[in-house]
Every structure is written in C-alpha cells, then in structure tokens.
PDB file of N, CA and C in Angstrom:
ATOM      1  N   UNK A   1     190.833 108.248 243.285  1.00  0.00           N
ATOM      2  CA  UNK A   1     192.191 107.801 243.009  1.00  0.00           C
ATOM      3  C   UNK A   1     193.155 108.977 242.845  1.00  0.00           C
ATOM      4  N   UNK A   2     192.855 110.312 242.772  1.00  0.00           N
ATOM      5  CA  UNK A   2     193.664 111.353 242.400  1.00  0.00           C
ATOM      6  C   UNK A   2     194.045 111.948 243.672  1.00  0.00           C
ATOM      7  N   UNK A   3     192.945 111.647 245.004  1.00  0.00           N
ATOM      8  CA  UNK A   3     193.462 112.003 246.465  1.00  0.00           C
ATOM      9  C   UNK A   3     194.416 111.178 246.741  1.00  0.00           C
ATOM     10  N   UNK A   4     195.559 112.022 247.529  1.00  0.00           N
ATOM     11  CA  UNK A   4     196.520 111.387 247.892  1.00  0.00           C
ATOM     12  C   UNK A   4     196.478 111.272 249.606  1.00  0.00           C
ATOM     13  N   UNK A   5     197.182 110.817 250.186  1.00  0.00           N
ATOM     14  CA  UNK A   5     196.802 110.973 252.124  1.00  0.00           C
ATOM     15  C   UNK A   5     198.012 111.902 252.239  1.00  0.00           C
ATOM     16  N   UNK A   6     197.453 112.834 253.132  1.00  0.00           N
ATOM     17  CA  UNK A   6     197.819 113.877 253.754  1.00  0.00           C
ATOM     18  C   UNK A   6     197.358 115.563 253.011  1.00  0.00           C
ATOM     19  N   UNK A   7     196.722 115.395 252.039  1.00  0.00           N
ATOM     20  CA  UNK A   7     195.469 116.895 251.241  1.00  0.00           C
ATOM     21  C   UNK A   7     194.459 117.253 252.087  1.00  0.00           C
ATOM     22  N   UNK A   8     194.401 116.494 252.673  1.00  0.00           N
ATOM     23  CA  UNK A   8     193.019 116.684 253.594  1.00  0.00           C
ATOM     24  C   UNK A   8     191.822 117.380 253.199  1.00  0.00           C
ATOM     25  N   UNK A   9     191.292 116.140 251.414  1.00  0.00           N
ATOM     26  CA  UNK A   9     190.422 116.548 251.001  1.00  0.00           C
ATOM     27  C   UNK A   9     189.444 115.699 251.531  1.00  0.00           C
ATOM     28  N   UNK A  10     188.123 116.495 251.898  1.00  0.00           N
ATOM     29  CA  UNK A  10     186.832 115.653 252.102  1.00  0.00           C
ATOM     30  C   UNK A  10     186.417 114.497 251.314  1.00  0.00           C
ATOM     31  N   UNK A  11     186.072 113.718 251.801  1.00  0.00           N
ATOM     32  CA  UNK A  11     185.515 112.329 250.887  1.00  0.00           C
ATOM     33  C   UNK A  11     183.926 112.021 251.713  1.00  0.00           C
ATOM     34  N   UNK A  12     183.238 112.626 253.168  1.00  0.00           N
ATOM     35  CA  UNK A  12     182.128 112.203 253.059  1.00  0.00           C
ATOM     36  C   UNK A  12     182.306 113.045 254.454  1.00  0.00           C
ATOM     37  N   UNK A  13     181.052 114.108 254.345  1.00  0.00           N
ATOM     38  CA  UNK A  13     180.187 114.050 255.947  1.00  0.00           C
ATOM     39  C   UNK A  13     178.698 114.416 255.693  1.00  0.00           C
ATOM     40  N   UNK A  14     178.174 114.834 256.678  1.00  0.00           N
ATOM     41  CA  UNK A  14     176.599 114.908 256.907  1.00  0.00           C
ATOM     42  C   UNK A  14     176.485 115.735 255.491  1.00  0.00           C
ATOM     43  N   UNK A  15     175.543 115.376 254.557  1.00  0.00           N
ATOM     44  CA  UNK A  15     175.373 116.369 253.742  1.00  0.00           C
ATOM     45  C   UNK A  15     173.606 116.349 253.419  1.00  0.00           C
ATOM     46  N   UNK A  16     172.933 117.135 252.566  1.00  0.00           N
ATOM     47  CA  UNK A  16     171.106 116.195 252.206  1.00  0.00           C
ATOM     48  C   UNK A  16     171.255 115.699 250.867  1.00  0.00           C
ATOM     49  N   UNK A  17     172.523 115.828 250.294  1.00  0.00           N
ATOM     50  CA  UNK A  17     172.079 115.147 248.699  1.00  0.00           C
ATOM     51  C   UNK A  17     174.050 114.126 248.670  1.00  0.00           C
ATOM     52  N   UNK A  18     173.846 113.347 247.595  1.00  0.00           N
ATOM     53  CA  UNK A  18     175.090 112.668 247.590  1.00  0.00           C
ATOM     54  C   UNK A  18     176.214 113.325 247.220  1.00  0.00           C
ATOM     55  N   UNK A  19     176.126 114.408 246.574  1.00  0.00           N
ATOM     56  CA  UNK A  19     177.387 115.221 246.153  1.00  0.00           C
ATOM     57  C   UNK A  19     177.352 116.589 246.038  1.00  0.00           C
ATOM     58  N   UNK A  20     179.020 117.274 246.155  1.00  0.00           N
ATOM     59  CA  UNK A  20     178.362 118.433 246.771  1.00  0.00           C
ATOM     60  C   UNK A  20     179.137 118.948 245.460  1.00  0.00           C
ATOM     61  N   UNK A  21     178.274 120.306 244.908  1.00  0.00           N
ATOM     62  CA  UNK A  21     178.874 120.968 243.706  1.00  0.00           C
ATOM     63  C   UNK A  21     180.084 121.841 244.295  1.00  0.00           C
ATOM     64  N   UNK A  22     181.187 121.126 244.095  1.00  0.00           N
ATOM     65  CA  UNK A  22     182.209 121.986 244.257  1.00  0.00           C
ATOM     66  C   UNK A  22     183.308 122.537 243.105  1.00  0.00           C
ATOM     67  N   UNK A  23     182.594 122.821 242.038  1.00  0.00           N
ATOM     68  CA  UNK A  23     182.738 123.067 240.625  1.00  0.00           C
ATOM     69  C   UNK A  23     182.959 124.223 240.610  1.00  0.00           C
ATOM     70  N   UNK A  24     184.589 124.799 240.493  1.00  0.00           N
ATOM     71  CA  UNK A  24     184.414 126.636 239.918  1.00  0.00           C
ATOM     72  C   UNK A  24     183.639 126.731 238.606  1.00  0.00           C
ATOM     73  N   UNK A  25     183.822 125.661 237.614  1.00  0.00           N
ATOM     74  CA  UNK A  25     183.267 126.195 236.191  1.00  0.00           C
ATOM     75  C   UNK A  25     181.833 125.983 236.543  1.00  0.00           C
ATOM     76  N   UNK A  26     181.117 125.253 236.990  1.00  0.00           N
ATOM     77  CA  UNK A  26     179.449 125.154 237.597  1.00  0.00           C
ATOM     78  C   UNK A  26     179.244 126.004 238.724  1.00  0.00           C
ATOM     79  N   UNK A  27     179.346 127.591 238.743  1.00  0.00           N
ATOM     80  CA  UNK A  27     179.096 128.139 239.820  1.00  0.00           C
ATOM     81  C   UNK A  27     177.598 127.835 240.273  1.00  0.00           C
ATOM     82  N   UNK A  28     176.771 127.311 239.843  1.00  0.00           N
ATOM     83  CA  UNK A  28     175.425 127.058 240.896  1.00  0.00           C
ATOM     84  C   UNK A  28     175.314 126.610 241.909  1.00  0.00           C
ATOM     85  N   UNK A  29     174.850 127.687 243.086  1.00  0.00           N
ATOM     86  CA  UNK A  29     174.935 127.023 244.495  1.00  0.00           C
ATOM     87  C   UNK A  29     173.839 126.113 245.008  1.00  0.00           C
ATOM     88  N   UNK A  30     174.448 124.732 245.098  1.00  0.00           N
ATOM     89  CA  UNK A  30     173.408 123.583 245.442  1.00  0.00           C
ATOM     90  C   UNK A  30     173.067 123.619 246.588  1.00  0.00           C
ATOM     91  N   UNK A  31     172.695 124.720 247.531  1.00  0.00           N
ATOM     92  CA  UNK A  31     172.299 124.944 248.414  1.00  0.00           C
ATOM     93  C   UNK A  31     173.286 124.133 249.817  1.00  0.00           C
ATOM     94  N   UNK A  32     174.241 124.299 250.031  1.00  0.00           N
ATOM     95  CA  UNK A  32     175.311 124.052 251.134  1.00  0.00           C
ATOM     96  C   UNK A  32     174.298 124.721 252.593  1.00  0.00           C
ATOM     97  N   UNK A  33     174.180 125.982 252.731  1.00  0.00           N
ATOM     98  CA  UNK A  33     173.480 126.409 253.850  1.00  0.00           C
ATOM     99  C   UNK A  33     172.277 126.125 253.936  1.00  0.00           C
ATOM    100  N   UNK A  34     171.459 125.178 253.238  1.00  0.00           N
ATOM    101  CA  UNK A  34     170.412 124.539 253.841  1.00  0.00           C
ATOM    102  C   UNK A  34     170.688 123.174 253.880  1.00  0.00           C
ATOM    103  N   UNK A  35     171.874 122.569 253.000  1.00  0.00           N
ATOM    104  CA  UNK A  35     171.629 120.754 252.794  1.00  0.00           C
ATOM    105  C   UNK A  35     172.779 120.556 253.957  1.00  0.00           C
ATOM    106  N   UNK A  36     173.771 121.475 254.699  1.00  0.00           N
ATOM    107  CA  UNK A  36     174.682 121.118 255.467  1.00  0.00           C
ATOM    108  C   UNK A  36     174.134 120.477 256.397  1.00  0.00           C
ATOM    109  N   UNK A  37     174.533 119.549 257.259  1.00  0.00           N
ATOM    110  CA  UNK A  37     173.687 118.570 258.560  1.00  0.00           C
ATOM    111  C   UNK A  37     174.889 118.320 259.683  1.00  0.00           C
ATOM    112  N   UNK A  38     174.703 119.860 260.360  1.00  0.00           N
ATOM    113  CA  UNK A  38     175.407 119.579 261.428  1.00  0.00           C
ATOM    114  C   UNK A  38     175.014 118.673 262.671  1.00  0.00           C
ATOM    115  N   UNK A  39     175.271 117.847 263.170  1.00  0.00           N
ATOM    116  CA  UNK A  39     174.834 116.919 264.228  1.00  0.00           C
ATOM    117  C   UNK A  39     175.129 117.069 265.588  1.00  0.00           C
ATOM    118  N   UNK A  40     176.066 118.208 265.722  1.00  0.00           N
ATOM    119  CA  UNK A  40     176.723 117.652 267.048  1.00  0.00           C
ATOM    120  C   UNK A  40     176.891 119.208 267.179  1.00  0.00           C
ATOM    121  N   UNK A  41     176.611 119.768 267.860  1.00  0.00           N
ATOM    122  CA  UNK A  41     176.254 121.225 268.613  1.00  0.00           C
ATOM    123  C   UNK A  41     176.847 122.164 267.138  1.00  0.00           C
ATOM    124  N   UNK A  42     176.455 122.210 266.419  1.00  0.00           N
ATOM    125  CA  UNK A  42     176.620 122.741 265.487  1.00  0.00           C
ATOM    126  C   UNK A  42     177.862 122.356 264.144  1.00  0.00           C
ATOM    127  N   UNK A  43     178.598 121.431 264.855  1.00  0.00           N
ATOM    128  CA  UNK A  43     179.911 120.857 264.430  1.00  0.00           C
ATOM    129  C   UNK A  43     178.914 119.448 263.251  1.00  0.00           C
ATOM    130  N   UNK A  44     179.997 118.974 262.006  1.00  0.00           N
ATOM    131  CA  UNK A  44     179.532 117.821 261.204  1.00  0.00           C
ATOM    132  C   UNK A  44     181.186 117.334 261.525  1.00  0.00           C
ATOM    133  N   UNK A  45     180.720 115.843 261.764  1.00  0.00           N
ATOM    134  CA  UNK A  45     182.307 114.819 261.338  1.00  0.00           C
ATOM    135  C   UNK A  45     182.316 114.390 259.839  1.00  0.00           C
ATOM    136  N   UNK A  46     183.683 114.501 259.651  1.00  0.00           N
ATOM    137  CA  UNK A  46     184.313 114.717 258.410  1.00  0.00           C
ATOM    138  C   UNK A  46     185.035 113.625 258.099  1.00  0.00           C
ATOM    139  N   UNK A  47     185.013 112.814 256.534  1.00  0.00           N
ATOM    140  CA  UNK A  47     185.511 111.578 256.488  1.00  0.00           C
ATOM    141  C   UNK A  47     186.672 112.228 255.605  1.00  0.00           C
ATOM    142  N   UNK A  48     187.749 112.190 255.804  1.00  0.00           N
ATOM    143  CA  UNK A  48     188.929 112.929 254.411  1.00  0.00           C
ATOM    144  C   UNK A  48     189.386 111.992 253.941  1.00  0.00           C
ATOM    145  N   UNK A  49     189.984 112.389 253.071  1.00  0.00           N
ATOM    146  CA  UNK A  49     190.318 110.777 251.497  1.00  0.00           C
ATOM    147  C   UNK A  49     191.764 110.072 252.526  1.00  0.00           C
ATOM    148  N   UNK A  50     192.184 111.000 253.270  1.00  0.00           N
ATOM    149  CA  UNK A  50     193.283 109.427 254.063  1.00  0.00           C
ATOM    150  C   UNK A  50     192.865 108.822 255.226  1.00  0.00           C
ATOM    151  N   UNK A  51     191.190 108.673 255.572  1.00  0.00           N
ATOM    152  CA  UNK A  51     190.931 108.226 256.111  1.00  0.00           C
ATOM    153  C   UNK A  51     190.661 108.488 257.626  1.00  0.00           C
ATOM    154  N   UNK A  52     190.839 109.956 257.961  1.00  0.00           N
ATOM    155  CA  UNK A  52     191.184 110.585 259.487  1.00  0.00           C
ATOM    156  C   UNK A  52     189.758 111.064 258.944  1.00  0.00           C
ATOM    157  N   UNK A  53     189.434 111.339 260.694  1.00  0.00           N
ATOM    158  CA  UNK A  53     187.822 111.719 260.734  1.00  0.00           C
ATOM    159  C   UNK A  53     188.055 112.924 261.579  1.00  0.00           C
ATOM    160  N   UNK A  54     187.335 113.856 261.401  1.00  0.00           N
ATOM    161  CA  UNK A  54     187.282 115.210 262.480  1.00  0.00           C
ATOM    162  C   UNK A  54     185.928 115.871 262.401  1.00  0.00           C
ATOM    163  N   UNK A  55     186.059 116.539 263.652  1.00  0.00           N
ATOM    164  CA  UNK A  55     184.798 117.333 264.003  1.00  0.00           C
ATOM    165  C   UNK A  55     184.660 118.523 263.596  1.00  0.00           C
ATOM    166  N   UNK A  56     184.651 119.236 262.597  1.00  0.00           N
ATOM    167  CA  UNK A  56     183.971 120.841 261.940  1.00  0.00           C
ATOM    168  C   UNK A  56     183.217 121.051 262.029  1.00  0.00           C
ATOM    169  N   UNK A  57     183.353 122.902 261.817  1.00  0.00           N
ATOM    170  CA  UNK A  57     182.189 123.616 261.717  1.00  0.00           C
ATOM    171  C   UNK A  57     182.296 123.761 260.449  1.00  0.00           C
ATOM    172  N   UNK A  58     181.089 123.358 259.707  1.00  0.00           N
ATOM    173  CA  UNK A  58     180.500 123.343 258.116  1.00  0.00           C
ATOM    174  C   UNK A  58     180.811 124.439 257.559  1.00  0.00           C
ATOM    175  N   UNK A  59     180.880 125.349 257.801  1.00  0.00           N
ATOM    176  CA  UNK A  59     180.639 126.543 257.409  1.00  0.00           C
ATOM    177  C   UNK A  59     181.912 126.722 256.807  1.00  0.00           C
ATOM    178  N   UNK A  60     183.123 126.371 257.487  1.00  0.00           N
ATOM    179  CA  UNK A  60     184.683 126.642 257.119  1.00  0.00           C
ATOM    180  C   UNK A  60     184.610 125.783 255.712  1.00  0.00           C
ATOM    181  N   UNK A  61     183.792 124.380 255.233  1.00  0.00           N
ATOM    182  CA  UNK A  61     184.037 124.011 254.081  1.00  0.00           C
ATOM    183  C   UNK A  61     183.235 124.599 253.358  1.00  0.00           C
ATOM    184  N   UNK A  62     182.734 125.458 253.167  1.00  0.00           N
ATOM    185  CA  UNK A  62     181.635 125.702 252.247  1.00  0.00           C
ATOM    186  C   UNK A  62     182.316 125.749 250.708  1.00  0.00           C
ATOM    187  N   UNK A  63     182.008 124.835 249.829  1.00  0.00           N
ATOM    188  CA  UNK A  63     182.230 124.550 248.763  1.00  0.00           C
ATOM    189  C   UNK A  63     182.122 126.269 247.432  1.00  0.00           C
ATOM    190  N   UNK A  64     181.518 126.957 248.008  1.00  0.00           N
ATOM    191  CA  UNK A  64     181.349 127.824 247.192  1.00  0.00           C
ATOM    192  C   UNK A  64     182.330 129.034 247.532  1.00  0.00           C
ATOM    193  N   UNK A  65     182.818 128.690 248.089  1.00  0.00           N
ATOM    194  CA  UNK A  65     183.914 129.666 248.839  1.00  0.00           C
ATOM    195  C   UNK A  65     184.957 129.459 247.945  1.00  0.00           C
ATOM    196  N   UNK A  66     186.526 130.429 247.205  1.00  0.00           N
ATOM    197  CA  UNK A  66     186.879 129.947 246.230  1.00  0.00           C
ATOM    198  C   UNK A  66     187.923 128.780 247.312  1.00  0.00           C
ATOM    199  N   UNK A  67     187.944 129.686 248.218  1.00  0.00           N
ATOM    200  CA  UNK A  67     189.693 129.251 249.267  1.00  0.00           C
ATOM    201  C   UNK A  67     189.360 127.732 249.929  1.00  0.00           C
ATOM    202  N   UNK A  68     188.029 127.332 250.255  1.00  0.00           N
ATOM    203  CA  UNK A  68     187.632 126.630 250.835  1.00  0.00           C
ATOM    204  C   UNK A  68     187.411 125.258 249.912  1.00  0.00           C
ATOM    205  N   UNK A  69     187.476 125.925 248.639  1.00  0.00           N
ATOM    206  CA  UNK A  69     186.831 124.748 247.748  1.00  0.00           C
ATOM    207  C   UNK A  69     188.655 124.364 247.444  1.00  0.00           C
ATOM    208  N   UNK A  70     189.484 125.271 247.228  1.00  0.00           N
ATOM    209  CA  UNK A  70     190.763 124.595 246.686  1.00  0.00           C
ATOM    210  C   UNK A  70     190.879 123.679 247.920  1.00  0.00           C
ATOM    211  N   UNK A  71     191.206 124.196 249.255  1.00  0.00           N
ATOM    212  CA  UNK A  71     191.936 123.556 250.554  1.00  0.00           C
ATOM    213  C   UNK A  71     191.111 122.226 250.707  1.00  0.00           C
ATOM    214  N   UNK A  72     189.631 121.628 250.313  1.00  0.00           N
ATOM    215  CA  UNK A  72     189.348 120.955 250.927  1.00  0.00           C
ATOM    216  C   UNK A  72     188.637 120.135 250.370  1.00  0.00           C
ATOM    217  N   UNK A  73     188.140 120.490 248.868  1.00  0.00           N
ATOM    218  CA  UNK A  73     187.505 119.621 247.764  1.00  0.00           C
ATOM    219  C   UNK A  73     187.997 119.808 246.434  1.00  0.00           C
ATOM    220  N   UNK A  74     189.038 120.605 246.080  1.00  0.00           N
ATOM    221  CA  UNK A  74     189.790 120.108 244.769  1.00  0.00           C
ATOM    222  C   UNK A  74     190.855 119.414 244.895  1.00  0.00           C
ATOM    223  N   UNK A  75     190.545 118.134 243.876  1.00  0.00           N
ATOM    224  CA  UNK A  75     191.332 117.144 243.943  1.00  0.00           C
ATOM    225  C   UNK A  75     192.818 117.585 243.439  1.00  0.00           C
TER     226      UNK A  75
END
C-alpha cells in the first residue's frame, strides 16, 4: 500500500525464496547471486507495484547494492 504507480518498485520476479532481504539495517546477504532465477538468456521478468512487467538483467537489482536497493525496492 505504500507503492505508488510510477516508482518502479519491484513487487515479484524469479527469485528461490519468497522475499528478498532488502534491508539496509539487516545487512545479511540472503544470497541474491545464487537464489536469482534468470530464465530467459540470462534476463528475469519483473512484476513492479504499477503493474508493468519487464525483462532484466538481475544483477542491476541486486538488493544489496545501496543505489539499487533505494531505485527499486525501498518503498
């Protein structure tokens, strides 16, 4: 409820567990470079909270990244 449409924060793609730690105060890395599940020549589709779907490379969201975690999983 705190995503608004047009943040173009993630709300769901290929991942191996249901949620991804994208916590600055929980820096523990829940393993992103092994649980990422790219499907499609290296690219994962991406569900974002307004509902648009796209094709990435995982790597650009990596949750543990500080820049990556504001732009694309803090609410």
């Amino acid at each position: 409820s705190r995503l608004t449409p047009g943040q173009g924060k993630v709300l769901l793609l290929d991942y191996g567990q249901d949620i991804v730690n994208a916590s600055p105060e929980d820096p523990i890395d829940d393993g992103w470079d092994v649980l990422k599940a790219p499907r499609h020549l290296g690219q994962a589709n991406v569900l974002f909270a307004d509902g648009s779907v796209k094709l990435m490379d995982p790597d650009i969201l990596d949750p543990d990244l500080a820049a990556e975690r504001e732009t694309y999983w803090a609410p």
